[in-house]
C-alpha atoms as a PDB file:
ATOM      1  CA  UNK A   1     -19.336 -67.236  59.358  1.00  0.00           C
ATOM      2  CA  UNK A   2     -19.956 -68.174  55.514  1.00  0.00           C
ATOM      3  CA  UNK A   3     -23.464 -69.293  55.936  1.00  0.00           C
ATOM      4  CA  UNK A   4     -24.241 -66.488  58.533  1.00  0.00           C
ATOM      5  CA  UNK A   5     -23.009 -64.303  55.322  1.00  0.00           C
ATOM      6  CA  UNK A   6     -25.317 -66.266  53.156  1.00  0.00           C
ATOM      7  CA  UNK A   7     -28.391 -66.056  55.845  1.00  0.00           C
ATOM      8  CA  UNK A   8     -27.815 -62.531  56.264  1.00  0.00           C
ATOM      9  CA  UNK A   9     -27.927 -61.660  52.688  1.00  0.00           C
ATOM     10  CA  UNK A  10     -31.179 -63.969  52.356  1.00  0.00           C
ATOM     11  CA  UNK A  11     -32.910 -61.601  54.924  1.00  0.00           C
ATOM     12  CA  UNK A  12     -32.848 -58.696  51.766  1.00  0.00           C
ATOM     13  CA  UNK A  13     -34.731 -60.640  49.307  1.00  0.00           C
ATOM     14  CA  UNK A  14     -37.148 -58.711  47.491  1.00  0.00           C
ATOM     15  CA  UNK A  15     -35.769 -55.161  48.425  1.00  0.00           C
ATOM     16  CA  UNK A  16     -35.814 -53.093  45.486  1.00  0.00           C
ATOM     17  CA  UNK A  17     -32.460 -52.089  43.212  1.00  0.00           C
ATOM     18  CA  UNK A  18     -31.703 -48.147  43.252  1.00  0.00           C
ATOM     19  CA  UNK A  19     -28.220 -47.295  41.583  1.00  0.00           C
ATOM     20  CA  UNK A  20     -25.334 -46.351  43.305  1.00  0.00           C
ATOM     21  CA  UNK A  21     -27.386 -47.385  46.944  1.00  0.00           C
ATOM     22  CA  UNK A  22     -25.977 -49.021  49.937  1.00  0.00           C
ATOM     23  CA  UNK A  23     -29.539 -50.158  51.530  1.00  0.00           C
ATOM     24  CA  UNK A  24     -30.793 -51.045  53.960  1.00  0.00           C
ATOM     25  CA  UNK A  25     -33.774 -50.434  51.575  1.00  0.00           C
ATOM     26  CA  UNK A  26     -32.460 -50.084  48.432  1.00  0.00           C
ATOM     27  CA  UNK A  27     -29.200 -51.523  46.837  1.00  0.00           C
ATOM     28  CA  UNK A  28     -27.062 -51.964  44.208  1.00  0.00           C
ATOM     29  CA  UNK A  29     -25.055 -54.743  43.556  1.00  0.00           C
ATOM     30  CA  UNK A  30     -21.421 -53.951  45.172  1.00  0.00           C
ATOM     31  CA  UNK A  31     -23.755 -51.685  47.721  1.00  0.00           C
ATOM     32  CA  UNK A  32     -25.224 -54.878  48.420  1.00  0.00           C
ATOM     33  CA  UNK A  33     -22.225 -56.998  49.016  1.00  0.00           C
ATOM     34  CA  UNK A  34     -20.488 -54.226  51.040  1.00  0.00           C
ATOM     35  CA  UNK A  35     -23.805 -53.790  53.332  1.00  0.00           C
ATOM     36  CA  UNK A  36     -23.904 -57.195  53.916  1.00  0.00           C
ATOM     37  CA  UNK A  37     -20.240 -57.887  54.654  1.00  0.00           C
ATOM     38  CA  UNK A  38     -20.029 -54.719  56.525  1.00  0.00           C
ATOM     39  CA  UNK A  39     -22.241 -56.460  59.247  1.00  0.00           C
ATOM     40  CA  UNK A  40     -19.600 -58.925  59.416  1.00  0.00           C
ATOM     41  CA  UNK A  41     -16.910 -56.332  60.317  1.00  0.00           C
ATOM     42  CA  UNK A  42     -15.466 -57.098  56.388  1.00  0.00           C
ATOM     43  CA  UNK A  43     -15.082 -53.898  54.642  1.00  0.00           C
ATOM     44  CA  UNK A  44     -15.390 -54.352  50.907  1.00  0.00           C
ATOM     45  CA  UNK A  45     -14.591 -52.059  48.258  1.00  0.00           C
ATOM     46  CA  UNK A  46     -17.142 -49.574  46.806  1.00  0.00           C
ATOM     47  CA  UNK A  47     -17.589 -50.941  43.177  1.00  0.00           C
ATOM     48  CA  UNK A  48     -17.801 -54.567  41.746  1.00  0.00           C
ATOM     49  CA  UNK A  49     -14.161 -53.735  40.253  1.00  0.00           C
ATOM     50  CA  UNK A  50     -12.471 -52.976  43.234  1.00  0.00           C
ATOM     51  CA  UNK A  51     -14.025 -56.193  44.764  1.00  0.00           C
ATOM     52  CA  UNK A  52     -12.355 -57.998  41.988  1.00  0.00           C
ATOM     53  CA  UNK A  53      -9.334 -57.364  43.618  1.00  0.00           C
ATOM     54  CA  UNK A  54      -9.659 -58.664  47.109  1.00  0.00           C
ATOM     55  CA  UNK A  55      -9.545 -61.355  49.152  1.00  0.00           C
ATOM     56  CA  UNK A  56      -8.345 -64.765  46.765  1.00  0.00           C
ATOM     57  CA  UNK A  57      -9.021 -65.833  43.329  1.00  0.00           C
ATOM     58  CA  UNK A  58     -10.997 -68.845  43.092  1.00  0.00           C
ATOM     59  CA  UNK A  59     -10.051 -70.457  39.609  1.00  0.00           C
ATOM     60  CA  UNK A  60     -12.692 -73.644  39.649  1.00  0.00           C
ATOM     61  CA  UNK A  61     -16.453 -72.819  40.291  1.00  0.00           C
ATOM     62  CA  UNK A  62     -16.109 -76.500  41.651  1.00  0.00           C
ATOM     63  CA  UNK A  63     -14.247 -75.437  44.551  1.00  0.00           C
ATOM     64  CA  UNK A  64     -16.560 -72.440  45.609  1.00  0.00           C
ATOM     65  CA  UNK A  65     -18.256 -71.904  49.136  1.00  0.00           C
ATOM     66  CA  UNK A  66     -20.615 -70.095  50.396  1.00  0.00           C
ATOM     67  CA  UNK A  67     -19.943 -66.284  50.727  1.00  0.00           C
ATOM     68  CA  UNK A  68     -17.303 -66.632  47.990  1.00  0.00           C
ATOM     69  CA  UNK A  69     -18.030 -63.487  45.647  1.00  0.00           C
ATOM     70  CA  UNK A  70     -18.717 -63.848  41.920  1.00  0.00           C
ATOM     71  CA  UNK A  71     -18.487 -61.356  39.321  1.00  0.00           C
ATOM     72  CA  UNK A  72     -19.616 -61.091  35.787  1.00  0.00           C
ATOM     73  CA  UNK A  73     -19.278 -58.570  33.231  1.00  0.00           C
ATOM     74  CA  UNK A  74     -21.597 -55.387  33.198  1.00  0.00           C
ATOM     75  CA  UNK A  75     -24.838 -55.650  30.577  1.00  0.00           C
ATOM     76  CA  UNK A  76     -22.323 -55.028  27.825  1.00  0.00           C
ATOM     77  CA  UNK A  77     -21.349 -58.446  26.961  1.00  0.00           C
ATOM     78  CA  UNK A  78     -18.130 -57.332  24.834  1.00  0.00           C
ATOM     79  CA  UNK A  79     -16.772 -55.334  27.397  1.00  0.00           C
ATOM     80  CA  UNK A  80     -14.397 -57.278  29.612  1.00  0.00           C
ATOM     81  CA  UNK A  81     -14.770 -54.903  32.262  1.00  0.00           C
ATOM     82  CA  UNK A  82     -16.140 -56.160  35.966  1.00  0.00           C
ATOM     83  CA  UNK A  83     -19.741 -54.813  35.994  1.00  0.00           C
ATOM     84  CA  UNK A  84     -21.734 -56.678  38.525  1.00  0.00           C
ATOM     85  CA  UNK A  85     -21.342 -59.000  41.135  1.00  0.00           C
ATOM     86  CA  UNK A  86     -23.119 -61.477  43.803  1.00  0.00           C
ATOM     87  CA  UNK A  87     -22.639 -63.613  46.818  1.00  0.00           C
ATOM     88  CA  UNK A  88     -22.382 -67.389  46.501  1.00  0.00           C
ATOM     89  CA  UNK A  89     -25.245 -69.125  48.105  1.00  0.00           C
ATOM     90  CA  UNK A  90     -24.785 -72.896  47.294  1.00  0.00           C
ATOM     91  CA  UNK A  91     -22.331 -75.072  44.926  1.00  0.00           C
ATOM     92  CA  UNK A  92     -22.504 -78.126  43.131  1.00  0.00           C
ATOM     93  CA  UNK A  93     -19.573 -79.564  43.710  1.00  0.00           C
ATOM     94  CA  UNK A  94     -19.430 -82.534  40.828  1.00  0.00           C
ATOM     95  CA  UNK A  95     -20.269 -79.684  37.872  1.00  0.00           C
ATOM     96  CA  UNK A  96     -19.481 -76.516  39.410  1.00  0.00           C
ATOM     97  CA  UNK A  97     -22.984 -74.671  39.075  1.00  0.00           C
ATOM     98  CA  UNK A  98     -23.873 -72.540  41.571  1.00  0.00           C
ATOM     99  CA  UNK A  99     -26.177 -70.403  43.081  1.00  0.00           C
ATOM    100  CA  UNK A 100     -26.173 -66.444  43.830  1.00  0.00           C
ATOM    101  CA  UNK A 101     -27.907 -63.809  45.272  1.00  0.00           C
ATOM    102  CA  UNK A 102     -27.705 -60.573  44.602  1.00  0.00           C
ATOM    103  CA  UNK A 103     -28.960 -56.837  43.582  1.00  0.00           C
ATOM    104  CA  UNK A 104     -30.709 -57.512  40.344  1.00  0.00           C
ATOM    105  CA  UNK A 105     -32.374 -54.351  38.444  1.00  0.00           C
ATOM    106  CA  UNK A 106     -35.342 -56.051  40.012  1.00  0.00           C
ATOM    107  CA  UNK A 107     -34.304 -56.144  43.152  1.00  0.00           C
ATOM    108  CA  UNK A 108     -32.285 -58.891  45.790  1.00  0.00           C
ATOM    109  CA  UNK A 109     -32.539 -62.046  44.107  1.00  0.00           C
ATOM    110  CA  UNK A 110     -31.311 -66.019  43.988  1.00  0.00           C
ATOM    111  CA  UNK A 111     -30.136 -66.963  40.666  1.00  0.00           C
ATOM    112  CA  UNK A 112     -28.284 -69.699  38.845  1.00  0.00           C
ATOM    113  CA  UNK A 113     -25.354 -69.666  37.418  1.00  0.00           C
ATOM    114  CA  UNK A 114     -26.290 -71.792  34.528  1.00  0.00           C
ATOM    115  CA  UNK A 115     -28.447 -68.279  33.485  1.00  0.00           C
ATOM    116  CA  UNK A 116     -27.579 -67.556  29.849  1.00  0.00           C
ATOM    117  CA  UNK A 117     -27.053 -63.808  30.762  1.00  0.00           C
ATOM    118  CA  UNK A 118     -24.477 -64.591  33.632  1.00  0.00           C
ATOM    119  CA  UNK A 119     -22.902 -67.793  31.987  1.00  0.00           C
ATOM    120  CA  UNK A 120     -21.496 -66.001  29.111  1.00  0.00           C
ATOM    121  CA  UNK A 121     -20.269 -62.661  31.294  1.00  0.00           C
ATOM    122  CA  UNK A 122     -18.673 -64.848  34.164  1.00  0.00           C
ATOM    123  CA  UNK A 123     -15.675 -62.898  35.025  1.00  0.00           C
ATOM    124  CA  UNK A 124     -14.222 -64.700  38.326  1.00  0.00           C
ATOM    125  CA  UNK A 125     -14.600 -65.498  41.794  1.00  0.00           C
ATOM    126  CA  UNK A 126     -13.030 -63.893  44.869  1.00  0.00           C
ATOM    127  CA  UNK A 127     -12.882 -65.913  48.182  1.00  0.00           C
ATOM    128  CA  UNK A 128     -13.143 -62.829  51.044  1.00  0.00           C
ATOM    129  CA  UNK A 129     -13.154 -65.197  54.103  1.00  0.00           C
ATOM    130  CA  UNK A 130     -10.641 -68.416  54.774  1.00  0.00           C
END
């Protein structure tokens, strides 16, 4: 089911961002996560905060899978508030970099972990499926 997550989420690359959306054309980035899940029969909270709270902490980036959720602080850098988050795509499992996608302000997107902008706001991890 993890990679069907991660193929399923693929399938949105390149639609456009559009605040507080839940697609199919147009997402944001828990509106993205939710849609996507939602085809799964997972219901995920509305916001990137409530996310935060479900499913199971993942404490090493090491250990992440596919579908695992990641969450970073919002654009505000100081603030340690959840802000945004994304859907593990792939792991390296020797120094814990990884790969997302998710609703960027320019749309669905694969990024890296490694990213200045996400490396310092990495908030957590939340594994949704066992």
């Amino acid at each position: 089911v993890c990679n069907d997550i991660v193929n399923a989420a693929k399938n949105y690359i390149g639609c456009k961002y559009g605040a507080g959306r839940m697609g199919p054309d147009r997402f944001d980035c828990s509106g993205f996560t939710s849609y996507v899940y939602q085809q799964f029969g997972i219901m995920l909270g509305r916001s990137s905060r409530d996310q935060f709270l479900q499913g199971r902490v993942v404490k090493d980036t090491r250990t992440l899978q596919p579908a695992d959720l990641v969450f970073w602080t919002g654009s505000n850098s100081r603030s340690k508030d959840v802000g945004h988050v994304g859907i593990v795509v792939s792991v390296n499992e020797d120094t814990g970099e990884y790969t997302f996608i998710h609703a960027a302000s320019t749309g669905i997107q694969i990024d890296e972990s490694t990213m200045d902008y996400y490396a310092k706001r990495y908030r957590g991890a939340r594994r949704i499926i066992e």
